[in-house]
PDB file of N, CA and C in Angstrom:
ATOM      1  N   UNK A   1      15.898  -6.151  -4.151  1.00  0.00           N
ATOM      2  CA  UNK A   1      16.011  -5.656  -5.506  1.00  0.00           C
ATOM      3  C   UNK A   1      16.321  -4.164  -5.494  1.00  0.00           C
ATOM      4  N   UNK A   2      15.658  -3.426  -4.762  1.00  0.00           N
ATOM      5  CA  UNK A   2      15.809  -1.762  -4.390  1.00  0.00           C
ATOM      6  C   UNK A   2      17.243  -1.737  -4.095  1.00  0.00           C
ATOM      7  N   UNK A   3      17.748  -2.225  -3.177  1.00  0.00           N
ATOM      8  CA  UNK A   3      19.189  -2.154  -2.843  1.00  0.00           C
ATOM      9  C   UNK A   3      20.151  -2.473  -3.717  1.00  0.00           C
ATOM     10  N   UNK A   4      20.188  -3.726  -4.891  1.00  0.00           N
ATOM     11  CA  UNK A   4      20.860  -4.124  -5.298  1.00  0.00           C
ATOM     12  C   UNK A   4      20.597  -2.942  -6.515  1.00  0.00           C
ATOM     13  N   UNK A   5      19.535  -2.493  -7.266  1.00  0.00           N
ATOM     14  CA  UNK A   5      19.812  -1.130  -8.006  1.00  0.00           C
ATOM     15  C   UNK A   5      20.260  -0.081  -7.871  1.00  0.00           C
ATOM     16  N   UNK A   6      20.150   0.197  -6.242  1.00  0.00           N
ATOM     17  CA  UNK A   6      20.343   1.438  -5.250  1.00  0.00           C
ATOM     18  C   UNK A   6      22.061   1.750  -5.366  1.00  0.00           C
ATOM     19  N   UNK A   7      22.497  -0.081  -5.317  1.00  0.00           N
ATOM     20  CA  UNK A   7      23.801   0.575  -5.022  1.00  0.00           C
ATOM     21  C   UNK A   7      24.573   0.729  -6.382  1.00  0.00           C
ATOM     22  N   UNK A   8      24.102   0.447  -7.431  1.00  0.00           N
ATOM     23  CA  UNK A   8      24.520   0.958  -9.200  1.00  0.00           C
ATOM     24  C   UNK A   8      24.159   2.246  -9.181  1.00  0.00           C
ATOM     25  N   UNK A   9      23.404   2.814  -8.951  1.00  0.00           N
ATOM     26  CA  UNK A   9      22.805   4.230  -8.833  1.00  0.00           C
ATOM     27  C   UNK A   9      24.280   4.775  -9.090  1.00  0.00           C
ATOM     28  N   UNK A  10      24.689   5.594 -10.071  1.00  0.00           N
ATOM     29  CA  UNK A  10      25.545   6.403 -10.381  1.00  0.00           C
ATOM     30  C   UNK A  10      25.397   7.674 -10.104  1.00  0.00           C
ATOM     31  N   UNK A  11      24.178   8.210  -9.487  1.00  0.00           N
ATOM     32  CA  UNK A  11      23.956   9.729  -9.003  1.00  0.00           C
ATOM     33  C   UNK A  11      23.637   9.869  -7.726  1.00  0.00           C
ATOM     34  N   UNK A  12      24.448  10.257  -6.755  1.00  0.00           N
ATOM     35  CA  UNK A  12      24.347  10.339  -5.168  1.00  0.00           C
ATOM     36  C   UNK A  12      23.553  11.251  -4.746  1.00  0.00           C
ATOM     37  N   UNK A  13      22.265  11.889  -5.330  1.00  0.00           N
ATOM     38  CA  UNK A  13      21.435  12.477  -5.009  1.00  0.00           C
ATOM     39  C   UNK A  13      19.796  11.310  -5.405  1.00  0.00           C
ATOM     40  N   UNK A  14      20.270  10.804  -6.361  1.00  0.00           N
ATOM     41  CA  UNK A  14      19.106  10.115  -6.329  1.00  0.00           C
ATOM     42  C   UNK A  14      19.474   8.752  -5.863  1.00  0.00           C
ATOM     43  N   UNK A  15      20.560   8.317  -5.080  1.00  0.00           N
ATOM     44  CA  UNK A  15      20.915   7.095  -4.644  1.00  0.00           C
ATOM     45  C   UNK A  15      20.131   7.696  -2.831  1.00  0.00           C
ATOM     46  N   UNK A  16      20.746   8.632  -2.486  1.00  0.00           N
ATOM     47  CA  UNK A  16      19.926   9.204  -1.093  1.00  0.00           C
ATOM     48  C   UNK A  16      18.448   9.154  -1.317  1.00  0.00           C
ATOM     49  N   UNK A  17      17.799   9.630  -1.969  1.00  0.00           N
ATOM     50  CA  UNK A  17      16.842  10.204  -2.131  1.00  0.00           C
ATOM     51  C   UNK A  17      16.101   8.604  -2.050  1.00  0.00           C
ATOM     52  N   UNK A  18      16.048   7.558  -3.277  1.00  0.00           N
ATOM     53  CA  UNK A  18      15.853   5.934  -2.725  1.00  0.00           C
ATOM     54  C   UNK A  18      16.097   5.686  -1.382  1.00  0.00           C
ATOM     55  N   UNK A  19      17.027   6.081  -0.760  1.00  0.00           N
ATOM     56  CA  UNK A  19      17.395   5.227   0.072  1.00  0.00           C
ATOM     57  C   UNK A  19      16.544   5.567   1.593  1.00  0.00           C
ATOM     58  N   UNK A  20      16.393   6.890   1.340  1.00  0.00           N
ATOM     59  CA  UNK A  20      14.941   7.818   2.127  1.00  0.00           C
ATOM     60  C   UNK A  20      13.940   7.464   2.168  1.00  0.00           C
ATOM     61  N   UNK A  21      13.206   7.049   0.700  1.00  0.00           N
ATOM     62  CA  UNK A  21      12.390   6.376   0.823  1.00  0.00           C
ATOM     63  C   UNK A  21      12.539   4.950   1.282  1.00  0.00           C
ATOM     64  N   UNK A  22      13.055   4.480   0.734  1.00  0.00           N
ATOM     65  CA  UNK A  22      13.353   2.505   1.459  1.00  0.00           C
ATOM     66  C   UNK A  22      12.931   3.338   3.370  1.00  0.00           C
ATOM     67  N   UNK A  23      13.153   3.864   3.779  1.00  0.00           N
ATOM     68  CA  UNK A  23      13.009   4.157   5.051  1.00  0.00           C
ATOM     69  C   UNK A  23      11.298   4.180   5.422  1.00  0.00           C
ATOM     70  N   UNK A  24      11.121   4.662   4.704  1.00  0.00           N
ATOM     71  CA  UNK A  24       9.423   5.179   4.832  1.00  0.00           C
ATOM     72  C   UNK A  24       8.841   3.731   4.943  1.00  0.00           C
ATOM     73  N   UNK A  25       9.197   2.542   3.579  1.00  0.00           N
ATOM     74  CA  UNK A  25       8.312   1.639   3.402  1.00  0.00           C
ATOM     75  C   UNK A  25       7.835   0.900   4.731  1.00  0.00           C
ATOM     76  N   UNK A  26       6.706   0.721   5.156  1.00  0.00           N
ATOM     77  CA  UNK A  26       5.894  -0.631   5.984  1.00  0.00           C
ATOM     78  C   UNK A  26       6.314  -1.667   5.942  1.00  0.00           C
ATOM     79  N   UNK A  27       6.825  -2.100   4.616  1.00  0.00           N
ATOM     80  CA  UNK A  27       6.759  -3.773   4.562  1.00  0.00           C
ATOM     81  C   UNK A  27       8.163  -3.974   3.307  1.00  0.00           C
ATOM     82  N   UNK A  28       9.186  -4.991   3.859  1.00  0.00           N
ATOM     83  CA  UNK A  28      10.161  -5.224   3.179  1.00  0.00           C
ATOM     84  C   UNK A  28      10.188  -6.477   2.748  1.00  0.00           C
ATOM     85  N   UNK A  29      10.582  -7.116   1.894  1.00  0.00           N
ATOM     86  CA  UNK A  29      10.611  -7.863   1.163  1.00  0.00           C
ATOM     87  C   UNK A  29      11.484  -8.599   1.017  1.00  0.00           C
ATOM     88  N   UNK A  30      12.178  -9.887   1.481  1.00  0.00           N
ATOM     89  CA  UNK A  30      13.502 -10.663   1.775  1.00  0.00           C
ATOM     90  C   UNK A  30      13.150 -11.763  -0.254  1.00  0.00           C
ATOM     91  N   UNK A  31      14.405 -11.620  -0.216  1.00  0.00           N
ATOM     92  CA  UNK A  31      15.094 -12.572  -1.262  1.00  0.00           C
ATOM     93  C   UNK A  31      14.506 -14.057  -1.229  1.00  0.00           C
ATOM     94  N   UNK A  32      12.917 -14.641  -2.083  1.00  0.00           N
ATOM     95  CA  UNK A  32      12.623 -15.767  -1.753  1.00  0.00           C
ATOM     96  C   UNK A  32      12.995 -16.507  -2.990  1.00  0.00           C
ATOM     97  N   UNK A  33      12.632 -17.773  -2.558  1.00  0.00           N
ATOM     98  CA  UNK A  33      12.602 -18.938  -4.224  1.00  0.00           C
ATOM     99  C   UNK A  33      11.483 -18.345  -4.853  1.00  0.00           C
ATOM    100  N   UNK A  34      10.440 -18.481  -3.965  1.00  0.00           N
ATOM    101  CA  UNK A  34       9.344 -18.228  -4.796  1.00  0.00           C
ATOM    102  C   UNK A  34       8.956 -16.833  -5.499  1.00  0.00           C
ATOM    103  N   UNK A  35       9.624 -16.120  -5.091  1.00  0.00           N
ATOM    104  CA  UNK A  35       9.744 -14.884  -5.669  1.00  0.00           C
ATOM    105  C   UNK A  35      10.979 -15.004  -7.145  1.00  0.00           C
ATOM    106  N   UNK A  36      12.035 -15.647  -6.770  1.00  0.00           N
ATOM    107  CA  UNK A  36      12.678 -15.905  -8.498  1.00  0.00           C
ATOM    108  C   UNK A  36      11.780 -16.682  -9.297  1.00  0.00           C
ATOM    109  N   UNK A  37      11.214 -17.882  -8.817  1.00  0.00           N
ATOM    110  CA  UNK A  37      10.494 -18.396  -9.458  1.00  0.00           C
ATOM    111  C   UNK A  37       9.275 -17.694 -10.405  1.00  0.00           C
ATOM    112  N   UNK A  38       8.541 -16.669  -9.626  1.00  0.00           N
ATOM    113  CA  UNK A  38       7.216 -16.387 -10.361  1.00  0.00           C
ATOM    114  C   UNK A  38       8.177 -15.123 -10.845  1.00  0.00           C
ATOM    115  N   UNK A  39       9.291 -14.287 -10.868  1.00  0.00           N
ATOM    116  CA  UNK A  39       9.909 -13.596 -11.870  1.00  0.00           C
ATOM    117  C   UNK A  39      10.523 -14.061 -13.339  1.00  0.00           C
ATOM    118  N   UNK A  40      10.795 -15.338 -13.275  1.00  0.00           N
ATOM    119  CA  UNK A  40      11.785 -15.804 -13.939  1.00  0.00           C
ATOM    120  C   UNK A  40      10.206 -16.753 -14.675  1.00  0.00           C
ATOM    121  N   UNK A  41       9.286 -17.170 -14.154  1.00  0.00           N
ATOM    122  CA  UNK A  41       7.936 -16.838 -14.796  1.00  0.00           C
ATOM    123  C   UNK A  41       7.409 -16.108 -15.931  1.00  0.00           C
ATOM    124  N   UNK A  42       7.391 -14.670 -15.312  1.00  0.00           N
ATOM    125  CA  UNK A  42       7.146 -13.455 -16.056  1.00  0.00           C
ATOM    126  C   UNK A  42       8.208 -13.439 -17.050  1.00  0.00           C
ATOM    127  N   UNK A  43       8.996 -13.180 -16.721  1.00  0.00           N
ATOM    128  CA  UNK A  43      10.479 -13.253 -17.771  1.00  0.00           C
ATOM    129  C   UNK A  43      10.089 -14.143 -18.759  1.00  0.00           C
ATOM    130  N   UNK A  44       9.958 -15.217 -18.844  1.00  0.00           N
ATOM    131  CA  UNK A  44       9.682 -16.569 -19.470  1.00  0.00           C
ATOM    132  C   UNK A  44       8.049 -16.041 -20.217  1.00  0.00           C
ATOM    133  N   UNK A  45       7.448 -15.597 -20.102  1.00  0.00           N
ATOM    134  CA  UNK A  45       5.893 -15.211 -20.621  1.00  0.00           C
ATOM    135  C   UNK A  45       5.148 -14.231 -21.076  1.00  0.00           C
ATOM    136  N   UNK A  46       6.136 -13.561 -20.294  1.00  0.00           N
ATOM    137  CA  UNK A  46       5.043 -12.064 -20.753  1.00  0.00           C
ATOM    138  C   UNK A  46       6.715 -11.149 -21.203  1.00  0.00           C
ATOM    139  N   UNK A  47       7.714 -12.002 -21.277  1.00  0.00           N
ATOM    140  CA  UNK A  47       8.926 -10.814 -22.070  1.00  0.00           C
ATOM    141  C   UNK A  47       9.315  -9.635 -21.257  1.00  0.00           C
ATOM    142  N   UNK A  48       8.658  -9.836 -19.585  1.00  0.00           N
ATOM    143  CA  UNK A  48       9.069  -9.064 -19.000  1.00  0.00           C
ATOM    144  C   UNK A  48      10.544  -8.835 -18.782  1.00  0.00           C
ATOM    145  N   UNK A  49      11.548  -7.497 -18.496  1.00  0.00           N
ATOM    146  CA  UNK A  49      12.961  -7.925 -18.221  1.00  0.00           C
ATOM    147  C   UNK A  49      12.529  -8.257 -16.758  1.00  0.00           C
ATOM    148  N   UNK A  50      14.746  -8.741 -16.242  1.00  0.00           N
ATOM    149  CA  UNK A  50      14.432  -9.868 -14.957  1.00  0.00           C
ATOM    150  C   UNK A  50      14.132  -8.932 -13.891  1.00  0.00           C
ATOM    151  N   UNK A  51      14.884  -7.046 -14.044  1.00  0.00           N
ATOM    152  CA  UNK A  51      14.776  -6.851 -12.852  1.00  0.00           C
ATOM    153  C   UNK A  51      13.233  -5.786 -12.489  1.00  0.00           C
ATOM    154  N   UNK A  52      12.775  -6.304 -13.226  1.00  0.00           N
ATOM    155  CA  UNK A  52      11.045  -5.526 -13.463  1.00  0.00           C
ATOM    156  C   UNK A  52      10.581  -6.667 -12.970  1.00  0.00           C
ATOM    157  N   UNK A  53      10.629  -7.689 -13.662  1.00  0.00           N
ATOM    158  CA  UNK A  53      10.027  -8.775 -13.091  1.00  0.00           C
ATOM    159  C   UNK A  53      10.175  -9.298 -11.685  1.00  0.00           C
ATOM    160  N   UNK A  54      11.060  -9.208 -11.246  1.00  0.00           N
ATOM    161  CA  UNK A  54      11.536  -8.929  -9.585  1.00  0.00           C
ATOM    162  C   UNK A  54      10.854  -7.879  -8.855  1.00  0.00           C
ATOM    163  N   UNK A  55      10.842  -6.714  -9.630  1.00  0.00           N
ATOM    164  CA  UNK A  55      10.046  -6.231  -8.689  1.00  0.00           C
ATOM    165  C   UNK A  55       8.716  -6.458  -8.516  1.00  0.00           C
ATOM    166  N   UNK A  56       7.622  -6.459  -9.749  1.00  0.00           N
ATOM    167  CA  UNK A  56       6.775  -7.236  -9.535  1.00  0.00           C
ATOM    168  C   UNK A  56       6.561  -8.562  -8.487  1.00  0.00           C
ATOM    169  N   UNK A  57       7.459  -9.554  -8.527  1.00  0.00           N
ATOM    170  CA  UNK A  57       6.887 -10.395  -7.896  1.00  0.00           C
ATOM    171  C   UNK A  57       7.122  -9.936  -5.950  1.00  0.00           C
ATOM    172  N   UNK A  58       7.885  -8.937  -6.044  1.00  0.00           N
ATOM    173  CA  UNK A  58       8.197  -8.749  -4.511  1.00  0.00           C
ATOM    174  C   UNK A  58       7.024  -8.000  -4.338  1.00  0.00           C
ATOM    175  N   UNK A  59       6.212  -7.383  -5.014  1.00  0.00           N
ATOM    176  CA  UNK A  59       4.871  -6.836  -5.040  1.00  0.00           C
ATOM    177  C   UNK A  59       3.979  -7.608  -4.623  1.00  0.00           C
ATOM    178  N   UNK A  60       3.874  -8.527  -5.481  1.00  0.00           N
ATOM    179  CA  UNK A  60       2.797  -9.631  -5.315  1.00  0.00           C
ATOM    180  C   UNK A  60       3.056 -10.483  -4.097  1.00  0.00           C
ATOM    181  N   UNK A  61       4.230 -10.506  -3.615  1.00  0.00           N
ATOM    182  CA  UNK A  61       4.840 -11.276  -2.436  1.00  0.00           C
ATOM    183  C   UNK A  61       4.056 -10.541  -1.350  1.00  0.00           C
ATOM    184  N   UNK A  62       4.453  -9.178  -1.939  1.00  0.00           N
ATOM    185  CA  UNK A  62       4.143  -8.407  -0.660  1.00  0.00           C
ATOM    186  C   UNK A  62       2.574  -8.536  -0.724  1.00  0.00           C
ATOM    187  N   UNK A  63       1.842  -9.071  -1.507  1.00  0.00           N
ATOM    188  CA  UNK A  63       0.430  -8.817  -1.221  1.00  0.00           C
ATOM    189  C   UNK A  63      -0.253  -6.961  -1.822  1.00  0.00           C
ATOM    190  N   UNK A  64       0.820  -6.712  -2.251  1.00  0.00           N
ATOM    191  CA  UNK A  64       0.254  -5.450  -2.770  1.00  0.00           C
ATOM    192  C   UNK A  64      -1.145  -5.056  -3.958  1.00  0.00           C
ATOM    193  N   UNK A  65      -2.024  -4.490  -3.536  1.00  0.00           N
ATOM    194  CA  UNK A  65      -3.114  -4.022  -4.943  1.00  0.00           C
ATOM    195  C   UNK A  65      -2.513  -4.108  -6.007  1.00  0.00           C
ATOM    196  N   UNK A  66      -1.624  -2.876  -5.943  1.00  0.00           N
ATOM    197  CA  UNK A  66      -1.077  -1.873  -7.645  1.00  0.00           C
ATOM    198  C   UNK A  66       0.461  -2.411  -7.740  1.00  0.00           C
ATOM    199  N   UNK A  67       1.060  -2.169  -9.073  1.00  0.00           N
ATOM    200  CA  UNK A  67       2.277  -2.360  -9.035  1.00  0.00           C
ATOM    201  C   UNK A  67       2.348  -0.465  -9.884  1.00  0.00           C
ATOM    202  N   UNK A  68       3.002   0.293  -9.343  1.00  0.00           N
ATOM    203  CA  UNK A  68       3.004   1.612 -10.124  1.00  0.00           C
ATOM    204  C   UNK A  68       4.602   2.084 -10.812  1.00  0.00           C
ATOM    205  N   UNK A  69       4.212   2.381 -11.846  1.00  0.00           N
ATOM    206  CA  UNK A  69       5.390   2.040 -12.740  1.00  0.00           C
ATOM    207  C   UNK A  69       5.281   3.143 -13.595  1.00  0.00           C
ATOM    208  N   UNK A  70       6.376   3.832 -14.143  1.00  0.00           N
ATOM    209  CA  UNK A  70       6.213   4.904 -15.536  1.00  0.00           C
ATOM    210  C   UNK A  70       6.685   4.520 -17.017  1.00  0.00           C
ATOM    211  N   UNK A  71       7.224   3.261 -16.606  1.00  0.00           N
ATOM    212  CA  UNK A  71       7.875   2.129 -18.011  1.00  0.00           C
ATOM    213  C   UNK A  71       6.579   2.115 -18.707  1.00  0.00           C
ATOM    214  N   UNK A  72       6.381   2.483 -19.790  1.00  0.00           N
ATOM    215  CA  UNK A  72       5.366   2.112 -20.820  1.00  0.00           C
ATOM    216  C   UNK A  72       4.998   0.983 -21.336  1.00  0.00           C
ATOM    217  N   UNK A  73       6.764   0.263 -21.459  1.00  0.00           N
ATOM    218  CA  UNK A  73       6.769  -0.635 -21.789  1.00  0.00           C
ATOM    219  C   UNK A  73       6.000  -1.845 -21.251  1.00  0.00           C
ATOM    220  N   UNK A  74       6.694  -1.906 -19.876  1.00  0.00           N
ATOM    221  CA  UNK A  74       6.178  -2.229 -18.616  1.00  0.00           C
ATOM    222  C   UNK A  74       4.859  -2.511 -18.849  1.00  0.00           C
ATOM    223  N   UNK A  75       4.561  -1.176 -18.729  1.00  0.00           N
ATOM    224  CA  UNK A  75       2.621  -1.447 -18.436  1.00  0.00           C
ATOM    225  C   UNK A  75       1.944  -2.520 -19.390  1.00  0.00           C
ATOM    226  N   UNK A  76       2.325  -2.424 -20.647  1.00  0.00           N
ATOM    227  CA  UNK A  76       1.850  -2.837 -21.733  1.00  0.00           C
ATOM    228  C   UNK A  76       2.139  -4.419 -21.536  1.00  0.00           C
ATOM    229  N   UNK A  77       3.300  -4.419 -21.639  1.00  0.00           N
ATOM    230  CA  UNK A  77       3.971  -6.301 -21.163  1.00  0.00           C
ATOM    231  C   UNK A  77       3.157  -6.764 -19.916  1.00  0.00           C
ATOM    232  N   UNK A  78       2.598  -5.667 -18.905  1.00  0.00           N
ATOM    233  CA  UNK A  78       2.042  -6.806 -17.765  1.00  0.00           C
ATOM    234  C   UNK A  78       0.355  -6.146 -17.281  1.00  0.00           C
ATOM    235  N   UNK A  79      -0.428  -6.078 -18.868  1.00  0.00           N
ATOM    236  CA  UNK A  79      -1.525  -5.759 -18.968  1.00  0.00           C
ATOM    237  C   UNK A  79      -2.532  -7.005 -18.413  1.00  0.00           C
ATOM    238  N   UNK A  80      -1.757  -8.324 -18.608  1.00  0.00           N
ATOM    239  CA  UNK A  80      -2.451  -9.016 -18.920  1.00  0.00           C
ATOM    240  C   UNK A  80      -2.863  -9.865 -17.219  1.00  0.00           C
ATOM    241  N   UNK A  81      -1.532  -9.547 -16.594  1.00  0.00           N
ATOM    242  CA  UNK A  81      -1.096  -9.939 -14.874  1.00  0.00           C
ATOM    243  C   UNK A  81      -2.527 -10.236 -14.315  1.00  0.00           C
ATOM    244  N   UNK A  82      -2.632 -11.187 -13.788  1.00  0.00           N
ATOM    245  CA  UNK A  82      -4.063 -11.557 -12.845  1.00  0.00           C
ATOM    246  C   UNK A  82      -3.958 -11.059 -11.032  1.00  0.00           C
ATOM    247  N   UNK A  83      -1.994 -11.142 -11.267  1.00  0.00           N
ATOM    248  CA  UNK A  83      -2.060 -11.433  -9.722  1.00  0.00           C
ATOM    249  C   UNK A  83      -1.700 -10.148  -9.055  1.00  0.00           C
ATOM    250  N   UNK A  84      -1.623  -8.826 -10.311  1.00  0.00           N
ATOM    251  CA  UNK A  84      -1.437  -7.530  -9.346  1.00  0.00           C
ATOM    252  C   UNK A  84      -1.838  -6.306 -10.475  1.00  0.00           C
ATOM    253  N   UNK A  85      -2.687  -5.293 -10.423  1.00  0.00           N
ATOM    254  CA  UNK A  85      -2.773  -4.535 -11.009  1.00  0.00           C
ATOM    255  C   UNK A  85      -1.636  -3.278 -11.339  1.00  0.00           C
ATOM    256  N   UNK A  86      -1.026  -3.418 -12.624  1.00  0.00           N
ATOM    257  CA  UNK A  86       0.037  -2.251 -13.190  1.00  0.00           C
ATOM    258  C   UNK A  86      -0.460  -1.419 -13.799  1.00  0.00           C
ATOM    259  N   UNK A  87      -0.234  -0.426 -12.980  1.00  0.00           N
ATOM    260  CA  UNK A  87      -0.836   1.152 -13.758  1.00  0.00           C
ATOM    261  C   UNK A  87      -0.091   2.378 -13.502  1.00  0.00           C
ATOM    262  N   UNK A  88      -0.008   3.287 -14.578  1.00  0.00           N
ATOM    263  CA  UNK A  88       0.643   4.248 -14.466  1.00  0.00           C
ATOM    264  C   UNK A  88       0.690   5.405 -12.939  1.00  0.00           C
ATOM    265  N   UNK A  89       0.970   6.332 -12.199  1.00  0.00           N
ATOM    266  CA  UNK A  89       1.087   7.036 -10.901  1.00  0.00           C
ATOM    267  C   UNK A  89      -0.341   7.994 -11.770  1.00  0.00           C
ATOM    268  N   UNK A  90      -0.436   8.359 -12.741  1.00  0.00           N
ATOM    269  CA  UNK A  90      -1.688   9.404 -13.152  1.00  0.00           C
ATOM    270  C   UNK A  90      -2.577   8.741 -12.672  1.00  0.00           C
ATOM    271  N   UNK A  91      -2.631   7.911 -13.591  1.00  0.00           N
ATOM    272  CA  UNK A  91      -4.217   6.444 -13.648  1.00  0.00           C
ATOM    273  C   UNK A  91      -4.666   6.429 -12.027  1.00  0.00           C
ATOM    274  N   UNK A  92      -3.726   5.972 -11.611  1.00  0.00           N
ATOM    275  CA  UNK A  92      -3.605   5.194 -10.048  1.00  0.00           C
ATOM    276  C   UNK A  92      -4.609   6.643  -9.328  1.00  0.00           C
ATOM    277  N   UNK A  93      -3.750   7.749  -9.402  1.00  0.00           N
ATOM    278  CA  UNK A  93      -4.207   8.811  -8.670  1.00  0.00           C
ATOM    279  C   UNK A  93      -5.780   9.132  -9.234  1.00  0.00           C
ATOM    280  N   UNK A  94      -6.114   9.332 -10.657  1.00  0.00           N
ATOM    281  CA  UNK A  94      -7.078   9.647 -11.144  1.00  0.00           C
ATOM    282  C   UNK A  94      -8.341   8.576 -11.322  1.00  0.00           C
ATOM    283  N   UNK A  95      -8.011   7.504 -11.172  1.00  0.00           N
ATOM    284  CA  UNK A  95      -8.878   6.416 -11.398  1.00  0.00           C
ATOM    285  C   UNK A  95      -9.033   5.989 -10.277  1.00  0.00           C
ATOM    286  N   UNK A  96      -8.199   5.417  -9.765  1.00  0.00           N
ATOM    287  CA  UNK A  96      -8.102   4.681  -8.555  1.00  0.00           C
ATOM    288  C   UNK A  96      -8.842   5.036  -6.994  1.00  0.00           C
ATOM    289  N   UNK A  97      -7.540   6.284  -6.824  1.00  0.00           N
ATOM    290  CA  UNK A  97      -7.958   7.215  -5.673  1.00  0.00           C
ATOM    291  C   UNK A  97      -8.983   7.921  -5.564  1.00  0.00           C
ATOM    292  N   UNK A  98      -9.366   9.037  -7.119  1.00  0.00           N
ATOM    293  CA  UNK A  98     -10.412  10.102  -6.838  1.00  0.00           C
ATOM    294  C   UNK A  98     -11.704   9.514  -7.217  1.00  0.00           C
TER     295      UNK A  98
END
């Protein structure tokens, strides 16, 4: 999903700058069924869009705690999520961490 946004990226400073990070990550995430499935899920339930909802589920694929996001929208549409906690980078840092 990172890649396939990465390469729309219309600004070659923040297309590098992704792509730097994609380097850093631990754990990558391959193209599953079950990952369209529980997106196209979300999509279907909670009004999430598809490519939020993708990332989410590559989250949850991945086994991740948090899903961290600055979409408002976002947060609000997947308040309700059992299978991964969405919270803003403040929250996360201020609640979470300290």
């Amino acid at each position: 999903m990172l890649d396939f946004e990465n390469n729309a990226n219309p600004y070659p400073d923040h297309k590098e700058a992704i792509s730097e990070w994609k380097n850093l990550a631990s754990v990558q995430i391959e193209a599953l069924e079950t990952i369209r499935k529980y997106a196209n899920q979300l999509t279907a339930t909670n009004r999430i869009k598809s490519k939020d909802a993708l990332h989410i589920a590559c989250s949850v694929e991945a086994q991740s705690d948090y899903f961290i996001t600055t979409d408002k929208q976002l947060l609000k549409k997947s308040k309700t999520l059992t299978t991964i906690k969405t919270v803003n980078p403040v929250d996360f840092i201020l609640k979470e961490i300290l």
